[in-house]
N, C-alpha and C. Protein backbone atom coordinates (compact mmCIF):
# COMPACT_ATOMS: atom_id res chain seq x y z
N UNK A 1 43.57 68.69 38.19
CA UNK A 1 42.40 68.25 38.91
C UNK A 1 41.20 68.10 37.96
N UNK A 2 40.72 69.13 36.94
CA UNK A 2 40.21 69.00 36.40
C UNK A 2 39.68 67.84 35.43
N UNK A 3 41.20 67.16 34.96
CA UNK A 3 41.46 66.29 34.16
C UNK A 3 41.49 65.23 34.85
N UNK A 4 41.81 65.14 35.92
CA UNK A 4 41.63 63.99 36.85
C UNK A 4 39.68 63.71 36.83
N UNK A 5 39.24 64.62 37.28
CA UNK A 5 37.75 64.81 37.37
C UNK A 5 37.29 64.05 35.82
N UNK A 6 37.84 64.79 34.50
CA UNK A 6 37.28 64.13 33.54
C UNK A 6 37.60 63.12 33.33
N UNK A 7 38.86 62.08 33.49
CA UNK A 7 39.20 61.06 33.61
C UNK A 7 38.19 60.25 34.35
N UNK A 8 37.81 60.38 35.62
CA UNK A 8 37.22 59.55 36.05
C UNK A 8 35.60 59.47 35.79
N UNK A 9 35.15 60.55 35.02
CA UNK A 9 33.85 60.64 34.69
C UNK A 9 33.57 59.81 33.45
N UNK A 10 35.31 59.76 32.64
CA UNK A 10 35.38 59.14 31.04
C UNK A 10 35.20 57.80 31.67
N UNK A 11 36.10 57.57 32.71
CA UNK A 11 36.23 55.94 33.19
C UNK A 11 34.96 55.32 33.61
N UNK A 12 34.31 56.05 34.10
CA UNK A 12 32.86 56.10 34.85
C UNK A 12 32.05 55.25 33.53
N UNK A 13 31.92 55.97 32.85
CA UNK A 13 31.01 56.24 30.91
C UNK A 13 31.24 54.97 30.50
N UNK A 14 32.62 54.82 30.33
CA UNK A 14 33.24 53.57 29.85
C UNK A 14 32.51 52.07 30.58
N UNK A 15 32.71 51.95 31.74
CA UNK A 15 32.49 50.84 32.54
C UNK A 15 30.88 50.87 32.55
N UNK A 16 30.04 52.00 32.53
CA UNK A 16 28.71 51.72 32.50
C UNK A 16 28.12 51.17 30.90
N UNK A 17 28.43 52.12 29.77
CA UNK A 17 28.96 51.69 28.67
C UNK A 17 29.16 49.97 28.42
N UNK A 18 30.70 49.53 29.53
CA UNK A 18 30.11 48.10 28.84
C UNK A 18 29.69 46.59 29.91
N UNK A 19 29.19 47.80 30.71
CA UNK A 19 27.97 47.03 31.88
C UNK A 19 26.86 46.89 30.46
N UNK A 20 26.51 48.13 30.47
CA UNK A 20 25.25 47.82 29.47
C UNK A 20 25.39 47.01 28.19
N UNK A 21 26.64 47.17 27.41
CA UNK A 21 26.77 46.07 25.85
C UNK A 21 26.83 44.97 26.87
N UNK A 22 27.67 44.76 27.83
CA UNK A 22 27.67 43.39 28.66
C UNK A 22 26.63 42.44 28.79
N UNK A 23 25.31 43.14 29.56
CA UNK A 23 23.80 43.04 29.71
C UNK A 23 22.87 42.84 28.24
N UNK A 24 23.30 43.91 27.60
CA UNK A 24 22.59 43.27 26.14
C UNK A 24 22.78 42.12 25.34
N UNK A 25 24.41 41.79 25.47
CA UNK A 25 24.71 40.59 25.02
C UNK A 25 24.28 39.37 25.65
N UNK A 26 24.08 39.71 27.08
CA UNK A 26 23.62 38.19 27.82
C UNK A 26 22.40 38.23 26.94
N UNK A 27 21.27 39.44 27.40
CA UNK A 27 19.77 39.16 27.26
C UNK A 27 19.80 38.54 25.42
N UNK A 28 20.97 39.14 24.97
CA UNK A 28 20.50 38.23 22.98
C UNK A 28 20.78 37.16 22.99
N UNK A 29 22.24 36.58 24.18
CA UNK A 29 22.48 35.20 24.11
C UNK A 29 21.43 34.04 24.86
N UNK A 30 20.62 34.86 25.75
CA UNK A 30 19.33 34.10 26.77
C UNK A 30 18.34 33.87 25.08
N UNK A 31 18.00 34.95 24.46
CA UNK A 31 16.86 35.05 23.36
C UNK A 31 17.47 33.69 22.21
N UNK A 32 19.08 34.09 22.10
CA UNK A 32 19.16 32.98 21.32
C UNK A 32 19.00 31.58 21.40
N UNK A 33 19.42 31.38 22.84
CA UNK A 33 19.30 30.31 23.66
C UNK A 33 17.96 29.66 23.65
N UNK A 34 17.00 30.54 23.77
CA UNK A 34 15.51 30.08 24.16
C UNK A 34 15.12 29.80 22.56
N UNK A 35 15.42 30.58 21.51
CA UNK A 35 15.21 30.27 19.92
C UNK A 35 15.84 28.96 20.06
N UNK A 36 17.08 28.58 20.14
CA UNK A 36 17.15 27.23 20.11
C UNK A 36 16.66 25.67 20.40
N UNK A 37 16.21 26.64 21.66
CA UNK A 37 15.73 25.87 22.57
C UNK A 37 14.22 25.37 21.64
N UNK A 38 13.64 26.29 21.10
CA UNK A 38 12.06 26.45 20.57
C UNK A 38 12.69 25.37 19.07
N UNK A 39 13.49 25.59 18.62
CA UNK A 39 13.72 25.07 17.37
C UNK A 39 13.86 23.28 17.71
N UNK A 40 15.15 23.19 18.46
CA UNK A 40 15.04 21.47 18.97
C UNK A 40 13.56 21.05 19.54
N UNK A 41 12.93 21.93 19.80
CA UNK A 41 11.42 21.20 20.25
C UNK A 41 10.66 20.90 19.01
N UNK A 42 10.95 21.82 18.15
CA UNK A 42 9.85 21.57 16.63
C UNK A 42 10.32 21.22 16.29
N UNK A 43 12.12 20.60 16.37
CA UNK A 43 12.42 19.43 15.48
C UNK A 43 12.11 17.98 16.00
N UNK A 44 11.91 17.91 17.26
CA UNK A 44 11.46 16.90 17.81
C UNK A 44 9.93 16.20 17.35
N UNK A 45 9.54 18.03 17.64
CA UNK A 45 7.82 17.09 17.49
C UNK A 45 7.80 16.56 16.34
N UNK A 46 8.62 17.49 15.12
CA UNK A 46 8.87 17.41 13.72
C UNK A 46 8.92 15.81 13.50
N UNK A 47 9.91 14.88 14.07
CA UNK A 47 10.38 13.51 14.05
C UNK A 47 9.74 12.64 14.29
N UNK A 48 9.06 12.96 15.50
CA UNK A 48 8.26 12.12 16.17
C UNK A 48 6.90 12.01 15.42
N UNK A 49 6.50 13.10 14.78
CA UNK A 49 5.40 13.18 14.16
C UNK A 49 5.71 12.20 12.35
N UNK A 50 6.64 12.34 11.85
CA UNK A 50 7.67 11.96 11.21
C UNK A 50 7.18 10.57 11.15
N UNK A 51 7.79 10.03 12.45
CA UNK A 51 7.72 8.34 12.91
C UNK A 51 6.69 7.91 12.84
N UNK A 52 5.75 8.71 13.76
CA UNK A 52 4.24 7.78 13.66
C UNK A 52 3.68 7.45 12.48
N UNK A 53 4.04 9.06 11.35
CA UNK A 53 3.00 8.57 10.11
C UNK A 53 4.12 7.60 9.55
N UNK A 54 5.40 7.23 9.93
CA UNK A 54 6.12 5.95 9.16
C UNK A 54 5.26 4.60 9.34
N UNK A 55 4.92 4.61 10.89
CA UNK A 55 4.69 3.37 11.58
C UNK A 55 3.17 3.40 11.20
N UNK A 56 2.74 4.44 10.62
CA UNK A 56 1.18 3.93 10.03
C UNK A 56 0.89 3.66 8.87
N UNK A 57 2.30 4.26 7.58
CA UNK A 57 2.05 3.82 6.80
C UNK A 57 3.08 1.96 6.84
N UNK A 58 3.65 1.72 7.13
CA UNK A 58 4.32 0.35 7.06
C UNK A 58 3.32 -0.53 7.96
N UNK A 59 2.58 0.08 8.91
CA UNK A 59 1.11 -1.07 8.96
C UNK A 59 0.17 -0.95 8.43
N UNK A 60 -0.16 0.27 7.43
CA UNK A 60 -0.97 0.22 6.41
C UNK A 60 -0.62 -1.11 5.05
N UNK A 61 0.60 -0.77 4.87
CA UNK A 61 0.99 -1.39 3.88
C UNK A 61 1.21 -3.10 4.28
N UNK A 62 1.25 -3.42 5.29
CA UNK A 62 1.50 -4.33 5.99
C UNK A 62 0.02 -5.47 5.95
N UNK A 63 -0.85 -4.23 6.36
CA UNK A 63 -2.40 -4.71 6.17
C UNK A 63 -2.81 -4.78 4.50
N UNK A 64 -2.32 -4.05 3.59
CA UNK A 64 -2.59 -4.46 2.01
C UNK A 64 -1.84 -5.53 1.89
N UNK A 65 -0.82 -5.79 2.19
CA UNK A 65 -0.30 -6.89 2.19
C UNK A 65 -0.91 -8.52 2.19
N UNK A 66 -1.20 -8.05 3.41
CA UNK A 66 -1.99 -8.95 4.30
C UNK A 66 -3.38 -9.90 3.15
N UNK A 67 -3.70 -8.23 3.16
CA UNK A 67 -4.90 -8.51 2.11
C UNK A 67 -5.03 -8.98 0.86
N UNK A 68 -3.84 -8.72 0.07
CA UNK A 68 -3.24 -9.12 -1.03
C UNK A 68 -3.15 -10.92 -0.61
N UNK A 69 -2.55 -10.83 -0.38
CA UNK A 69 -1.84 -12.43 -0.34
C UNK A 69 -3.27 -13.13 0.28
N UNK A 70 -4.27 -13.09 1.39
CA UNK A 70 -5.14 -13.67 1.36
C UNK A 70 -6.23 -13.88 0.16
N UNK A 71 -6.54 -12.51 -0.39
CA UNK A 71 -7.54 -12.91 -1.92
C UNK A 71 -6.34 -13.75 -2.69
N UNK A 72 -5.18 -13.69 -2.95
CA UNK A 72 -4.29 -14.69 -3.80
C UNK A 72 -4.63 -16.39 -3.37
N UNK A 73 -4.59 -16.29 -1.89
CA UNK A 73 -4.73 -17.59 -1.60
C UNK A 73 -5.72 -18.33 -1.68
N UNK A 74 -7.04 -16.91 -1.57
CA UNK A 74 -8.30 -17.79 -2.11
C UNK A 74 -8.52 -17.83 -3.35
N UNK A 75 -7.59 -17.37 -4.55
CA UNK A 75 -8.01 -17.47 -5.61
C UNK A 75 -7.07 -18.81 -5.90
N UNK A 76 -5.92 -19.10 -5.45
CA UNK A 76 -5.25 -20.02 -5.64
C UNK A 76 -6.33 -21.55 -5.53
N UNK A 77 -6.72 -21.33 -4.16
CA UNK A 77 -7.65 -22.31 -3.68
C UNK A 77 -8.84 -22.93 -4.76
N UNK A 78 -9.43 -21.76 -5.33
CA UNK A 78 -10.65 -21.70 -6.15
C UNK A 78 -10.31 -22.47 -7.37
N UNK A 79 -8.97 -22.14 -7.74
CA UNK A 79 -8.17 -22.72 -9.10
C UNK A 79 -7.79 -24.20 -8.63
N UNK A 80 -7.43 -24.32 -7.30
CA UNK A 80 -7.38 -25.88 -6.94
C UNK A 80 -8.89 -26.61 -7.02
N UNK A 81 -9.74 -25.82 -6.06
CA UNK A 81 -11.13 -26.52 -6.52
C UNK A 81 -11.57 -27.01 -8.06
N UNK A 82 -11.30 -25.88 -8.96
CA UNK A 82 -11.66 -25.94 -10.23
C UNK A 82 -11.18 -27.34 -10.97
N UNK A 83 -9.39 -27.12 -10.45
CA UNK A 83 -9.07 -28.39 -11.09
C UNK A 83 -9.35 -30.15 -11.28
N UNK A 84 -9.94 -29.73 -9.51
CA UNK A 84 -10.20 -31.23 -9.07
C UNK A 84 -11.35 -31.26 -9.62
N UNK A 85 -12.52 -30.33 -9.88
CA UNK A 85 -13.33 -30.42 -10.18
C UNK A 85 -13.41 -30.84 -12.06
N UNK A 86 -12.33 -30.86 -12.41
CA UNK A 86 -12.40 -30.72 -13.86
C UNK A 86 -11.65 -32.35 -14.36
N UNK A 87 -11.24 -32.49 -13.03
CA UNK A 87 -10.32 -33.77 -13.18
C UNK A 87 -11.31 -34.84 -13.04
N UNK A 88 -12.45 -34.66 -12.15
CA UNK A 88 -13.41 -35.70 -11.50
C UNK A 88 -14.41 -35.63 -12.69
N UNK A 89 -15.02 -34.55 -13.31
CA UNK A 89 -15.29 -34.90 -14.85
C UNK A 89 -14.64 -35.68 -15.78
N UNK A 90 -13.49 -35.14 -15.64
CA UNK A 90 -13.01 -36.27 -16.57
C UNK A 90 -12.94 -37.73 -16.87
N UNK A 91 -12.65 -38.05 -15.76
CA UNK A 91 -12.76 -39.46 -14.79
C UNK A 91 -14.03 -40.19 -15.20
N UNK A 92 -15.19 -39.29 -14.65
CA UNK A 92 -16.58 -39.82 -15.35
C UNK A 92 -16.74 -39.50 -16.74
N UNK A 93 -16.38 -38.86 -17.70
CA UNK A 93 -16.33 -39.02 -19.08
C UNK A 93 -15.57 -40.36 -19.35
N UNK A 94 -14.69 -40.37 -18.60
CA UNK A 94 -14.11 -41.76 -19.48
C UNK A 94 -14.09 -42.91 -19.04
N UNK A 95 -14.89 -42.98 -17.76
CA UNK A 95 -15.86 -44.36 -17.24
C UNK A 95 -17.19 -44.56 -18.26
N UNK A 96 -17.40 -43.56 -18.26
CA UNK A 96 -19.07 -43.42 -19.41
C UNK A 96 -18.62 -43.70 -20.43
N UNK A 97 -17.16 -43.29 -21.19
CA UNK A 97 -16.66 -43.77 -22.58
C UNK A 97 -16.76 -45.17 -22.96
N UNK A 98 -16.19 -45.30 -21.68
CA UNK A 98 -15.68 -46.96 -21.47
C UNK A 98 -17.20 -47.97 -21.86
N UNK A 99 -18.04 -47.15 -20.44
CA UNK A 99 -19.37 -47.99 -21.12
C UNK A 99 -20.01 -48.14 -22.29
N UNK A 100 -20.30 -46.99 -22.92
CA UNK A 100 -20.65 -47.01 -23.90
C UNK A 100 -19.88 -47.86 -24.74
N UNK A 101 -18.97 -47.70 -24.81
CA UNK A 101 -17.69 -48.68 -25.93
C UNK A 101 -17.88 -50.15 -25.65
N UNK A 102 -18.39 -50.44 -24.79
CA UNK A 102 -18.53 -51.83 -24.13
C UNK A 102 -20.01 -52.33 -24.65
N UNK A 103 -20.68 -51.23 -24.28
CA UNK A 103 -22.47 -51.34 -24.59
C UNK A 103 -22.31 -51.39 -26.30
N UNK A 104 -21.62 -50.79 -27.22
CA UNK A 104 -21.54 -50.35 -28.29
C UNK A 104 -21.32 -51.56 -29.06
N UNK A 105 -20.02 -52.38 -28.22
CA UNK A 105 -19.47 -53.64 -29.10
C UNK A 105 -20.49 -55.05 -28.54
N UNK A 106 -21.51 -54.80 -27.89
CA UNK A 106 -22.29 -55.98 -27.22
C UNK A 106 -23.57 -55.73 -28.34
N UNK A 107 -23.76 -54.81 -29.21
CA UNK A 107 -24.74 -54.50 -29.88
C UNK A 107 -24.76 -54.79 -31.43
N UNK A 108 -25.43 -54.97 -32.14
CA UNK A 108 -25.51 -55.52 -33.42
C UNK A 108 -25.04 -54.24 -34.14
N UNK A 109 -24.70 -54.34 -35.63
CA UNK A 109 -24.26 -53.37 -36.68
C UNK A 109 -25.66 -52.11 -36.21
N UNK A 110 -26.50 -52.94 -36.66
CA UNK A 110 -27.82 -51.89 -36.99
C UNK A 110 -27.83 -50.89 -35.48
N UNK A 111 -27.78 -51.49 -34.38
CA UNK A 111 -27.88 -50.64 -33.77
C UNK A 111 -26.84 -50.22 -32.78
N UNK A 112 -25.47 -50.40 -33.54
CA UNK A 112 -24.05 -49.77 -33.62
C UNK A 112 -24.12 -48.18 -33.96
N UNK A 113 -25.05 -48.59 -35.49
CA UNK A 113 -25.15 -46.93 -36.21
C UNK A 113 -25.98 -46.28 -35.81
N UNK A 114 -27.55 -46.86 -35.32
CA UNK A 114 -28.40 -46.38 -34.14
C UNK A 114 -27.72 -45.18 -32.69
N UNK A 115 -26.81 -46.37 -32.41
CA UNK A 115 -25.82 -46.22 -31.12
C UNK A 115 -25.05 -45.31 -31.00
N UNK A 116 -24.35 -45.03 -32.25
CA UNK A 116 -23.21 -44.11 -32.81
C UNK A 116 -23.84 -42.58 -33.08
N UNK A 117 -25.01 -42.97 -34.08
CA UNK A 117 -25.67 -41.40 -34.00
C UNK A 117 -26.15 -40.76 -32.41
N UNK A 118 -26.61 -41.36 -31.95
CA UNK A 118 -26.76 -41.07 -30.06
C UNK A 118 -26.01 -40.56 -29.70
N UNK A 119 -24.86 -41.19 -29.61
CA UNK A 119 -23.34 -41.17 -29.04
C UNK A 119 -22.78 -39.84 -29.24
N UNK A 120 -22.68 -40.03 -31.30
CA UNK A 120 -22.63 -38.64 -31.44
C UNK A 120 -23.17 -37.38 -31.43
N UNK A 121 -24.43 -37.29 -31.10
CA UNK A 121 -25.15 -36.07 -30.28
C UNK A 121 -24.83 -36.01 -29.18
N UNK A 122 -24.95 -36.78 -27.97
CA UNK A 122 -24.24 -36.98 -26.81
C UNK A 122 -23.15 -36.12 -26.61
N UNK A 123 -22.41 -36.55 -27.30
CA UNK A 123 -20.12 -36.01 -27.29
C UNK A 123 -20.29 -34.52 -27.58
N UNK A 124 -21.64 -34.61 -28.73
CA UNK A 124 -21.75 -33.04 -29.16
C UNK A 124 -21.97 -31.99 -28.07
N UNK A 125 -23.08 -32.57 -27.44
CA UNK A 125 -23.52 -31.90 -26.61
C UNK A 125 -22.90 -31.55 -25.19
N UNK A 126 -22.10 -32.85 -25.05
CA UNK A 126 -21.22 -32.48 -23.95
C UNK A 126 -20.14 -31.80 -24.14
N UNK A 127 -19.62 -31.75 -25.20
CA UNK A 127 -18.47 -30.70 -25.43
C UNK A 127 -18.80 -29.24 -25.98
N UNK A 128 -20.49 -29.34 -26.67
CA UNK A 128 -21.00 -27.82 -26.38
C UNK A 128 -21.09 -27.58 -24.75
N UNK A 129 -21.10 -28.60 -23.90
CA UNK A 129 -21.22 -28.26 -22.25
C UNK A 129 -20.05 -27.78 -21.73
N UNK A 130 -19.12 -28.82 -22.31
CA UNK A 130 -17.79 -28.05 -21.74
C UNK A 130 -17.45 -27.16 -22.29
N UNK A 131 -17.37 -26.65 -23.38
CA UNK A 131 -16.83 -25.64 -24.03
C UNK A 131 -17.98 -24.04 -23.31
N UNK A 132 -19.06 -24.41 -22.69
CA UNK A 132 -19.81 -23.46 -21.95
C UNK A 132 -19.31 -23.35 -21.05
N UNK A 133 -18.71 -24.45 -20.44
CA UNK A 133 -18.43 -24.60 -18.68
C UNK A 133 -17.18 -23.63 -18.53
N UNK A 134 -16.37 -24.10 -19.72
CA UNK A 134 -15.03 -23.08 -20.00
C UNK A 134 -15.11 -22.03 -19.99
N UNK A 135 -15.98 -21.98 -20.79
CA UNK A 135 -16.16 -19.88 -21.34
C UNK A 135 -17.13 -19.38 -19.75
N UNK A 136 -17.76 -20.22 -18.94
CA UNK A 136 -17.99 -19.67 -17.72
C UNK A 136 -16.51 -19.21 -16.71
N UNK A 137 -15.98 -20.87 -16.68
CA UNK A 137 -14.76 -20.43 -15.61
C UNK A 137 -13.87 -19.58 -15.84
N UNK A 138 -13.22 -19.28 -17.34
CA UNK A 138 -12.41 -18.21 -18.04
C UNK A 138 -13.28 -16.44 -18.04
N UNK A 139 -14.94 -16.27 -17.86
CA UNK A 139 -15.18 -15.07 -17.39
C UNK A 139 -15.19 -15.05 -15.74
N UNK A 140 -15.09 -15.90 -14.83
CA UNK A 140 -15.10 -15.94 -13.15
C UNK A 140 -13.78 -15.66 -12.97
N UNK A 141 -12.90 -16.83 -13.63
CA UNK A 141 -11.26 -15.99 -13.59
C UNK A 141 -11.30 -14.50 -14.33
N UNK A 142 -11.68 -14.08 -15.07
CA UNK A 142 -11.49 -12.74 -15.51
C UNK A 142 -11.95 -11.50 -14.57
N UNK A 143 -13.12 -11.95 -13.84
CA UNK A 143 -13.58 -11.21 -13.15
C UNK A 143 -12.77 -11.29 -11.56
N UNK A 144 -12.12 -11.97 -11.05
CA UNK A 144 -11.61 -12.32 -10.29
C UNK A 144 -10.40 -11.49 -10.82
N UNK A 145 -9.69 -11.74 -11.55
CA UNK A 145 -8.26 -10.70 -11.78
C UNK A 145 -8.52 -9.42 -11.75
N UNK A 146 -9.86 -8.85 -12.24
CA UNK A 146 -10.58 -7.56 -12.32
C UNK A 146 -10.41 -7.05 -11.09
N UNK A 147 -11.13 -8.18 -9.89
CA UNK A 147 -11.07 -7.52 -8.47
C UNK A 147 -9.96 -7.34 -8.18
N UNK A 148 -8.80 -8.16 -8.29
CA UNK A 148 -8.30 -7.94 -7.64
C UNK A 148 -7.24 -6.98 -7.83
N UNK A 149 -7.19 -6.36 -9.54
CA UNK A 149 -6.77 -5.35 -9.94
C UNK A 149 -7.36 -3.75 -9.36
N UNK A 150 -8.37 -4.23 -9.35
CA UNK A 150 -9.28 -2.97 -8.36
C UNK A 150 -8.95 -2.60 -7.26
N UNK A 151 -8.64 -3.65 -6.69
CA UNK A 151 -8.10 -3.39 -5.04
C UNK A 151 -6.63 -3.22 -4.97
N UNK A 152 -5.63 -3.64 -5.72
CA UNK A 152 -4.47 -3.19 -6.00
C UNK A 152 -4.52 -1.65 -6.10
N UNK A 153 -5.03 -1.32 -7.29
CA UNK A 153 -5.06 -0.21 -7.50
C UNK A 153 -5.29 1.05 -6.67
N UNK A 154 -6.64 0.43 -6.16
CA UNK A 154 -6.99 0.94 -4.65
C UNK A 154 -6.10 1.46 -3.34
N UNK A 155 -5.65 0.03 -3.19
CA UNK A 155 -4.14 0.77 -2.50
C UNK A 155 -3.09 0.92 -2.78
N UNK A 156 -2.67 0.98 -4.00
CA UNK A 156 -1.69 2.15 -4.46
C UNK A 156 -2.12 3.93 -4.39
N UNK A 157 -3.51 3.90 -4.70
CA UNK A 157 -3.75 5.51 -4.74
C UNK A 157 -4.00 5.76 -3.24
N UNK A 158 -4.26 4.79 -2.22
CA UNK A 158 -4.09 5.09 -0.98
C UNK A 158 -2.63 5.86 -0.56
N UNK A 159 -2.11 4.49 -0.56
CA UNK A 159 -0.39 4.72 -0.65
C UNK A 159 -0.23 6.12 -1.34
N UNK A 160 -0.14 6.26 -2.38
CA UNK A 160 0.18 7.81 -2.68
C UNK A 160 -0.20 8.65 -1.76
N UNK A 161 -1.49 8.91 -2.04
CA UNK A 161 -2.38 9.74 -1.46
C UNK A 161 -1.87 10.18 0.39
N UNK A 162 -1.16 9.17 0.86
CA UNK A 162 -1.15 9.30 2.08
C UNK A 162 0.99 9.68 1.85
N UNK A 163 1.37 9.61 0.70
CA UNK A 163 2.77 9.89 0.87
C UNK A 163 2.65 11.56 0.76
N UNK A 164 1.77 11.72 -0.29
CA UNK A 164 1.68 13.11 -0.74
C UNK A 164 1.57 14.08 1.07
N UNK A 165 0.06 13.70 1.50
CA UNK A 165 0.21 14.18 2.45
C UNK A 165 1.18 14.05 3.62
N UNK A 166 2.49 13.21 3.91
CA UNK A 166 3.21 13.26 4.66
C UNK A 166 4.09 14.32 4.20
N UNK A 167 4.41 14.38 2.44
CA UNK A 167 5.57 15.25 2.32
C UNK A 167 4.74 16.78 2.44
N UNK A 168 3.60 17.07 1.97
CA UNK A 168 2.71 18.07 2.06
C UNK A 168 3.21 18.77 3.79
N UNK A 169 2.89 18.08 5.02
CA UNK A 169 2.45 18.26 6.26
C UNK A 169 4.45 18.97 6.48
N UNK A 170 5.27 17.59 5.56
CA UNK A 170 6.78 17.86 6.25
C UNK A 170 7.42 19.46 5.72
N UNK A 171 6.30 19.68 4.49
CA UNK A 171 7.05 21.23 3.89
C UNK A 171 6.42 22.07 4.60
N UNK A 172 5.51 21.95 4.99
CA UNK A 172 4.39 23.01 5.58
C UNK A 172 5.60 23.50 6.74
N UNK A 173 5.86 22.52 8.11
CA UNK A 173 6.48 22.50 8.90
C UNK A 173 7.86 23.14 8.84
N UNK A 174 8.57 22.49 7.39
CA UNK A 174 9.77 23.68 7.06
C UNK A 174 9.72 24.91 6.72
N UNK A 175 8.52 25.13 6.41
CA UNK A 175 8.56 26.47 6.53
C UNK A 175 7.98 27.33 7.30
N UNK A 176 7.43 26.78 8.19
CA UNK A 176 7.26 27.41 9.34
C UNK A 176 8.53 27.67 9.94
N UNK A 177 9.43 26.43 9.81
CA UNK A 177 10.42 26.83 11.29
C UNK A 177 11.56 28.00 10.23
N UNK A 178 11.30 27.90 9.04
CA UNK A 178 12.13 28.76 8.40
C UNK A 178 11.58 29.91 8.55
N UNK A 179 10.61 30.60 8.08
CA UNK A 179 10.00 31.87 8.88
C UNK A 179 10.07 32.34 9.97
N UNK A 180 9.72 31.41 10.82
CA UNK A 180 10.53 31.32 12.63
C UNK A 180 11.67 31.97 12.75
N UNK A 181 12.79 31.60 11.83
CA UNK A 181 13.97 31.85 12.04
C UNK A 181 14.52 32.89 11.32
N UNK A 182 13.70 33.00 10.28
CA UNK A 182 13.70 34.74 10.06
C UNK A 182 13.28 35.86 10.95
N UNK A 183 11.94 35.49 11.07
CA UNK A 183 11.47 36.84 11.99
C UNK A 183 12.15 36.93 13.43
N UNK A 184 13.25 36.27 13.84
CA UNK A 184 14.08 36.80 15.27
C UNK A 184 15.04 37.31 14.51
C-alpha cells in the first residue's frame, strides 16, 4: 500500500513535471515565434527601405543624366553656331579677296604697290583678328569643358556620398538585428 501510495505520488510529480517542461516549451516556442516574427518585419522594413533609396538614387542619376546630355547638347549647338559662324567669315573674306583682286588688276603698277601695301596691312590685321577671335573661342571652349568637368565631378561626389550613406544606414541596421538576436 505504501508503495502503491508512492507510486502514485511519483506518477503524480512526473505528469506535473512535464505539464510544466510542456508549458515552458510552448511559452519559448510563442517567444521564438514572436522573435521571428520581429525579425521578418525588420527585414522587410530593411528592403523596402533598401528600394526606395535604389529608386532615388537611379532618379538621381537619371536626372545627372539628364543634365549631362543637355549642357552636351548645348555645347554641341554652340560649336554648330561657331562653325557657321566661321564659315560665313570666310565666305566674306573671299568675296572681299575677290574684290580687291579685281580692284587691284583695274589699277595702274604705281598704285598696285600703293594697293598691295594696304592690302598687306589689311590681311595683317585681319589675321591678327582671327588669330584673336581663335584664342577667344579656344578659352570659351576651355571654359566650357571646365564647367562641365565641375559638374561631372559634382555628381560623382554626390553619387558617392549618397552610396556611402546607403551602405553606412544598411550596416547600422545589421547590426542592430544582430544584437537583437543575441540578447534573446
Amino acid at each position: 500500500m505504501l508503495q502503491a501510495h508512492v507510486q502514485t505520488i511519483h506518477e503524480s510529480f512526473i505528469r506535473r513535471l512535464e505539464e510544466a517542461v510542456k508549458a515552458e516549451g510552448e511559452k519559448r516556442e510563442q517567444a521564438l515565434k514572436a522573435e521571428r516574427e520581429k525579425r521578418e518585419a525588420l527585414k522587410e522594413a530593411l528592403n523596402a527601405e533598401r528600394k526606395k533609396r535604389e529608386e532615388a538614387l537611379k532618379a538621381e542619376r537619371e536626372k545627372r543624366e539628364e543634365a549631362l546630355k543637355a549642357e552636351r547638347e548645348k555645347r554641341e549647338e554652340a560649336l554648330k553656331a561657331e562653325r557657321e559662324k566661321r564659315e560665313a567669315l570666310k565666305e566674306a573674306l573671299n568675296a572681299e579677296r575677290k574684290k580687291r583682286e579685281e580692284a587691284l588688276k583695274a589699277v595702274s603698277n604705281k598704285q598696285d604697290e600703293v594697293l598691295m601695301v594696304a592690302l598687306k596691312a589689311e590681311r595683317e590685321k585681319r589675321a591678327e583678328e582671327r588669330e584673336r577671335e581663335q584664342a577667344e573661342r579656344e578659352l570659351e571652349k576651355a571654359e566650357a569643358n571646365n564647367k562641365y568637368e565641375c559638374l561631372k565631378n559634382h555628381l560623382l561626389e554626390v553619387e558617392e556620398t549618397t552610396m556611402d550613406t546607403v551602405g553606412w544606414i544598411a550596416n547600422n541596421v545589421s547590426h542592430r538585428l544582430f544584437n537583437l538576436s543575441h540578447e534573446n
